[in-house]
N, C-alpha and C. Protein backbone atom coordinates (compact mmCIF):
# COMPACT_ATOMS: atom_id res chain seq x y z
N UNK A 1 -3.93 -5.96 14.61
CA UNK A 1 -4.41 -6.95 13.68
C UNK A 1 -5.40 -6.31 12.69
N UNK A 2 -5.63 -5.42 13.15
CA UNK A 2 -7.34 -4.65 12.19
C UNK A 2 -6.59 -3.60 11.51
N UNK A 3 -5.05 -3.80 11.60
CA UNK A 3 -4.82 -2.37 10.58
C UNK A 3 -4.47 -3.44 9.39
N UNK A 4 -3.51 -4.81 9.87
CA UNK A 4 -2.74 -5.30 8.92
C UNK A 4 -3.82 -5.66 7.82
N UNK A 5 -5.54 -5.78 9.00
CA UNK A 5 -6.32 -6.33 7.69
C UNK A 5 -6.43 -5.44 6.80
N UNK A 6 -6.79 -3.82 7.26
CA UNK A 6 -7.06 -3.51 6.02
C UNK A 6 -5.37 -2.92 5.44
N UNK A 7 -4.19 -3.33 5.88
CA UNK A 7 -3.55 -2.89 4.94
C UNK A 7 -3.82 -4.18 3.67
N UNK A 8 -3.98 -5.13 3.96
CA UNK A 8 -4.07 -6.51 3.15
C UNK A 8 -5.45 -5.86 2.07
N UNK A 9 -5.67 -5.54 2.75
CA UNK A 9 -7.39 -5.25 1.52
C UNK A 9 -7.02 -3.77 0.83
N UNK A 10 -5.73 -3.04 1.41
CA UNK A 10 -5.48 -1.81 0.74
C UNK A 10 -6.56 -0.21 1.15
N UNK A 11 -7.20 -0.82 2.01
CA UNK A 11 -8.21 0.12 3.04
C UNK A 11 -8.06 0.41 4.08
N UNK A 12 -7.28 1.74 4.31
CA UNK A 12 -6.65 2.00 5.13
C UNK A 12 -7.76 2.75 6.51
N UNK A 13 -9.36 2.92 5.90
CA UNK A 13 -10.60 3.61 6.65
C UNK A 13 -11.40 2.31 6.24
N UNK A 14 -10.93 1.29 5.96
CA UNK A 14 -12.32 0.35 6.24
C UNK A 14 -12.75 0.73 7.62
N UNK A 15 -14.00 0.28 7.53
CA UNK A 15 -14.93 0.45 9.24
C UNK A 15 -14.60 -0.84 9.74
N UNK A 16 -14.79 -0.98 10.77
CA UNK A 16 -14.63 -2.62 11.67
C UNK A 16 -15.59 -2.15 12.90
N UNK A 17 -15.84 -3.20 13.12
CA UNK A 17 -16.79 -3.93 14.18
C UNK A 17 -15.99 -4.58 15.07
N UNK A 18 -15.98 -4.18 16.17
CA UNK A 18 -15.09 -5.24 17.34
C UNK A 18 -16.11 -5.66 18.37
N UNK A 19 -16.44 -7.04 18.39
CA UNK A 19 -17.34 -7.85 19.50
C UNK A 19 -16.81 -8.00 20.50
N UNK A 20 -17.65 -7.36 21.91
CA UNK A 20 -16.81 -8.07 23.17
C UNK A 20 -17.16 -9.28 23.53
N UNK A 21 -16.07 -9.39 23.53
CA UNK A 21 -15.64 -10.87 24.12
C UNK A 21 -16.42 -11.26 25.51
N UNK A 22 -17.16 -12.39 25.19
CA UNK A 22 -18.30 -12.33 27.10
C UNK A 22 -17.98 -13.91 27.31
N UNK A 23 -18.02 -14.13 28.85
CA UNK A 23 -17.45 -15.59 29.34
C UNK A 23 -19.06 -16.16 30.09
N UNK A 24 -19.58 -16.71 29.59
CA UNK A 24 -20.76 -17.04 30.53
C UNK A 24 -20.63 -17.81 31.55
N UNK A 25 -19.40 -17.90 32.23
CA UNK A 25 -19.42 -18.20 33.35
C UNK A 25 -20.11 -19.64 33.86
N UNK A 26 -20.05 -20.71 32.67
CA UNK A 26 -20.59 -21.88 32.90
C UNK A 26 -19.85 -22.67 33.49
N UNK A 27 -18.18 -22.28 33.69
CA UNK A 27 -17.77 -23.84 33.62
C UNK A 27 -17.00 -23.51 34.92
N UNK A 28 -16.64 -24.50 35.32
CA UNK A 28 -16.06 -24.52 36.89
C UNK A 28 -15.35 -24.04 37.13
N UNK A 29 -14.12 -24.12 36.29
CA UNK A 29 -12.94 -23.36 36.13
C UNK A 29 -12.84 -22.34 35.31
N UNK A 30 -12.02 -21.60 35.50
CA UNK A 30 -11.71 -19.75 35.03
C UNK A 30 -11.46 -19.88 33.49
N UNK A 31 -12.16 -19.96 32.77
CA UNK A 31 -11.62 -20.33 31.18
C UNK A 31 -11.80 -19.11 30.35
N UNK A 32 -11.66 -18.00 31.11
CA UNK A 32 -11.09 -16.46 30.35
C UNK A 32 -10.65 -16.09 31.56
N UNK A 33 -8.82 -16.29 31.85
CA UNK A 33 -8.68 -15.25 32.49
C UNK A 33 -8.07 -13.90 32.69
N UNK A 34 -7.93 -13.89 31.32
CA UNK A 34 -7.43 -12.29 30.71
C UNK A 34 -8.42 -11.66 30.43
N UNK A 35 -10.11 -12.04 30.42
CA UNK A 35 -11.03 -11.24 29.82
C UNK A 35 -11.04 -9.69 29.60
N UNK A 36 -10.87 -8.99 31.29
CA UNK A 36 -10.56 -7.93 31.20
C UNK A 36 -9.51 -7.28 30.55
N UNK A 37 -8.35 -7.55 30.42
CA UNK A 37 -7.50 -7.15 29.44
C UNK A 37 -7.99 -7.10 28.26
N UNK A 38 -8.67 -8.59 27.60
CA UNK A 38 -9.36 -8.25 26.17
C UNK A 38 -10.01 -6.74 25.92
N UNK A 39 -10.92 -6.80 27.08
CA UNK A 39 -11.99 -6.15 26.64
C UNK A 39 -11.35 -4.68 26.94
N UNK A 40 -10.19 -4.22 27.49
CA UNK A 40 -9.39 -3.31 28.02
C UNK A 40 -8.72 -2.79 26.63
N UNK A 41 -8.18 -3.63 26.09
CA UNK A 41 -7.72 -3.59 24.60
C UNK A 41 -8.64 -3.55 23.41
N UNK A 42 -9.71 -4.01 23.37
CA UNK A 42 -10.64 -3.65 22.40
C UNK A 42 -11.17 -2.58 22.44
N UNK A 43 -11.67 -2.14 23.77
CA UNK A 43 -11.77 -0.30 24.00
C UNK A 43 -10.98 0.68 23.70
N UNK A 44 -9.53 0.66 24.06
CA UNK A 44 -8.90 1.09 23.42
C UNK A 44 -8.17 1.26 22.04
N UNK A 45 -8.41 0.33 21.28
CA UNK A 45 -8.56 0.16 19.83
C UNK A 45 -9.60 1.31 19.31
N UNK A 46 -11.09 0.79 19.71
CA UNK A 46 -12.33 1.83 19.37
C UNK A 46 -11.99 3.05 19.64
N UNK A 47 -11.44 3.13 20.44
CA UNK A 47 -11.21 4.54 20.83
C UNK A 47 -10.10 5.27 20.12
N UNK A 48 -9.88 4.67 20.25
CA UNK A 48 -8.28 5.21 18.99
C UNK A 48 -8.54 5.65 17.30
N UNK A 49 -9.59 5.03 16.84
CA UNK A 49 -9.62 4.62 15.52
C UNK A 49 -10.85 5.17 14.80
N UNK A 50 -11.29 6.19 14.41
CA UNK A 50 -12.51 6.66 13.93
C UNK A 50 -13.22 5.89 13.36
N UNK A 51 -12.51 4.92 12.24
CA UNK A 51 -13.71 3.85 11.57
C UNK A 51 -13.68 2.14 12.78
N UNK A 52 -13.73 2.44 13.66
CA UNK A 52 -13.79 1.14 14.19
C UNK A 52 -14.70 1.83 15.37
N UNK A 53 -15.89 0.81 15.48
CA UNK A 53 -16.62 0.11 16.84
C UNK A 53 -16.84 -0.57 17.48
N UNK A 54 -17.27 -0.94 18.97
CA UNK A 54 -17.58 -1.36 19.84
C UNK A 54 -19.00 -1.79 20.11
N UNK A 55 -19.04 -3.27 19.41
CA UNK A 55 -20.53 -4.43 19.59
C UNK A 55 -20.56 -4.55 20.92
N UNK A 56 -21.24 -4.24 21.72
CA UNK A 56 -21.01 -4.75 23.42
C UNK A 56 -22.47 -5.69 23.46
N UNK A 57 -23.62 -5.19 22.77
CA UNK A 57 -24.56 -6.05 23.27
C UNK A 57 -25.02 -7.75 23.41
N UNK A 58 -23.35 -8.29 23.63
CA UNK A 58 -23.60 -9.91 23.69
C UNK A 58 -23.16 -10.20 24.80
N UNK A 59 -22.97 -9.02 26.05
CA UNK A 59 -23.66 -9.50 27.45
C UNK A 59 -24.83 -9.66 27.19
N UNK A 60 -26.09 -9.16 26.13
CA UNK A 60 -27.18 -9.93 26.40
C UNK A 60 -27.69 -11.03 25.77
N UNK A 61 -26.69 -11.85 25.03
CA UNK A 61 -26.86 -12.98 24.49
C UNK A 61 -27.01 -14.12 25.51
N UNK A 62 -27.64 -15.23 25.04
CA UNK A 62 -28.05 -16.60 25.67
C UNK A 62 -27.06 -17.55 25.54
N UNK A 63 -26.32 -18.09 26.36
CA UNK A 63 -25.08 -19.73 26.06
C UNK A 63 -26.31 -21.07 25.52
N UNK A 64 -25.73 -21.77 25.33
CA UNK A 64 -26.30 -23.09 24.55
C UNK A 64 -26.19 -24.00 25.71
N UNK A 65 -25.58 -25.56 25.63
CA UNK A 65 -25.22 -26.41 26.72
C UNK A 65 -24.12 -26.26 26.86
N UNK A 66 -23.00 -25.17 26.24
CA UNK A 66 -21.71 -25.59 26.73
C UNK A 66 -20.92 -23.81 26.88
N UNK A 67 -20.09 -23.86 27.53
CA UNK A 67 -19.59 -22.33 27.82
C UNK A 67 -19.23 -21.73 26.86
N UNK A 68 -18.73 -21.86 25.59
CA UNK A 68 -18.49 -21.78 24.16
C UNK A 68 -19.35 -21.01 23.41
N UNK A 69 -20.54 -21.40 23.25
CA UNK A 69 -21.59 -21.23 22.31
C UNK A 69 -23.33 -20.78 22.51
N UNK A 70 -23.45 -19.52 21.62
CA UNK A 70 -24.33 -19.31 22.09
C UNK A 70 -25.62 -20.15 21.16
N UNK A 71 -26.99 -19.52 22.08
CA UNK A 71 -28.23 -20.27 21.37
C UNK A 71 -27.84 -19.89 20.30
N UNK A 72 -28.99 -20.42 18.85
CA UNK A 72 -29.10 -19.98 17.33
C UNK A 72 -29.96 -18.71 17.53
N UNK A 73 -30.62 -19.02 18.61
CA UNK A 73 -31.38 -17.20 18.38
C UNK A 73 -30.40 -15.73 18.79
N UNK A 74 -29.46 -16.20 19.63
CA UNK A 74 -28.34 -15.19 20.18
C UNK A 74 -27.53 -15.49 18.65
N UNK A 75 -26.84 -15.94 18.24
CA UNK A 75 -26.18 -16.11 17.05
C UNK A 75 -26.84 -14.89 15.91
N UNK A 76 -28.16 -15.49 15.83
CA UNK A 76 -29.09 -14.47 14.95
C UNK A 76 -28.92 -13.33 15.54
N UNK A 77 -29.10 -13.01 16.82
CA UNK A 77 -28.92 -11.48 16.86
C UNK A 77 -27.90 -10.93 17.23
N UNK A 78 -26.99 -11.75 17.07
CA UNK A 78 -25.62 -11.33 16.90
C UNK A 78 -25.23 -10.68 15.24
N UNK A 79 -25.63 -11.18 14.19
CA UNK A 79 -25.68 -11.03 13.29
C UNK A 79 -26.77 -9.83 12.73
N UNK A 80 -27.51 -9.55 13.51
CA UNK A 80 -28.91 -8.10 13.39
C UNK A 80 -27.35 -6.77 14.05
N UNK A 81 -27.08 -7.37 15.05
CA UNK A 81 -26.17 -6.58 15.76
C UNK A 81 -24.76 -5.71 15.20
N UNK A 82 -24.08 -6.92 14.70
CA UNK A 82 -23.01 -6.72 14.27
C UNK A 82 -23.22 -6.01 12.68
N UNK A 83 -24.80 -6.26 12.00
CA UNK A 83 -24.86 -5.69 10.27
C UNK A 83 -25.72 -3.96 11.35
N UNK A 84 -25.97 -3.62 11.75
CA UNK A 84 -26.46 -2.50 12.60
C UNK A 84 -25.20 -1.42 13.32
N UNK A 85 -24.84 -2.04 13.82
CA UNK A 85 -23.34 -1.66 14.02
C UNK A 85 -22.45 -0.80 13.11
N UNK A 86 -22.24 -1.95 11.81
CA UNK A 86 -21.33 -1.34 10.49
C UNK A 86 -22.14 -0.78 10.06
N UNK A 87 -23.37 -0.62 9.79
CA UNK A 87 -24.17 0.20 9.02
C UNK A 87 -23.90 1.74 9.40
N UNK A 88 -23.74 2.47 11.09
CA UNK A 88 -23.82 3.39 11.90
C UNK A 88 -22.40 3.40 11.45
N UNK A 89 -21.50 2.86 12.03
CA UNK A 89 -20.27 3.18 11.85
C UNK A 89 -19.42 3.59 10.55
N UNK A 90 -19.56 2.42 9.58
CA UNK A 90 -19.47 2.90 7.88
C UNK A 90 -19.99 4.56 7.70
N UNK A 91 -21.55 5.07 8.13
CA UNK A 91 -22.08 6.21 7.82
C UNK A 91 -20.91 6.99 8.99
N UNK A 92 -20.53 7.35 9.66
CA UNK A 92 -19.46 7.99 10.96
C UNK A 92 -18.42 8.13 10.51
N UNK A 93 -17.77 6.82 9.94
CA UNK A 93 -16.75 6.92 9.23
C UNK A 93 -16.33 7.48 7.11
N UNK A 94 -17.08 7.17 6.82
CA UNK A 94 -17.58 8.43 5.72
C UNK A 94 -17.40 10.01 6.37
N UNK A 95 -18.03 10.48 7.40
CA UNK A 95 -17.91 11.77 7.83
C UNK A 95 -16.50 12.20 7.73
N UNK A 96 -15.32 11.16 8.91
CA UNK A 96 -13.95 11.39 8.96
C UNK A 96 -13.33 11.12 7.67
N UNK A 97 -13.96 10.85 6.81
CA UNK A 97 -12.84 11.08 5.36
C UNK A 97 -13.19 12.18 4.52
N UNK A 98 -13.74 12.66 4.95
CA UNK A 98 -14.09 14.38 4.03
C UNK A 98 -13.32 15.36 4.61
């Protein structure tokens, strides 16, 4: 899916950011139960791909009242996270195009 985007944008070294996917485990029933596969497949994407990384730090994000959604302060630093991320990676990936 992250190539077709940047074939669509014509950027074939755009950088990407890939968030893992986290289940906070609120709700009674199993409502990720492929997680590991996700997160099995998003590693291996990163790994494959010089301009693409791996956001992992929203195992330390906070849920809200419902298994879905996190607080607005996890949101916010999801967003410190994910512009920190591309910043490192964009500069990494610049390197592999010279």
């Amino acid at each position: 899916m992250m190539n077709l985007f940047r074939a669509a944008l014509r950027e074939d070294d755009l950088p990407v950011v890939i968030g893992k996917i986290t289940d906070s485990e609120m709700s009674e029933e199993d409502i990720m139960p492929y997680i590991h596969r996700v997160h099995l497949a998003q590693q291996l994407f990163v790994e494959s791909d010089n301009c693409a990384t791996y956001m992992s730090n929203s195992d330390t994000y906070t849920y809200g009242d419902d298994p879905w959604h996190y607080t607005s302060k996890s949101f916010i630093q999801m967003g410190k996270d994910f512009a920190l991320s591309y910043k490192q990676n964009a500069q990494t990936c610049r390197t592999f195009k010279r």
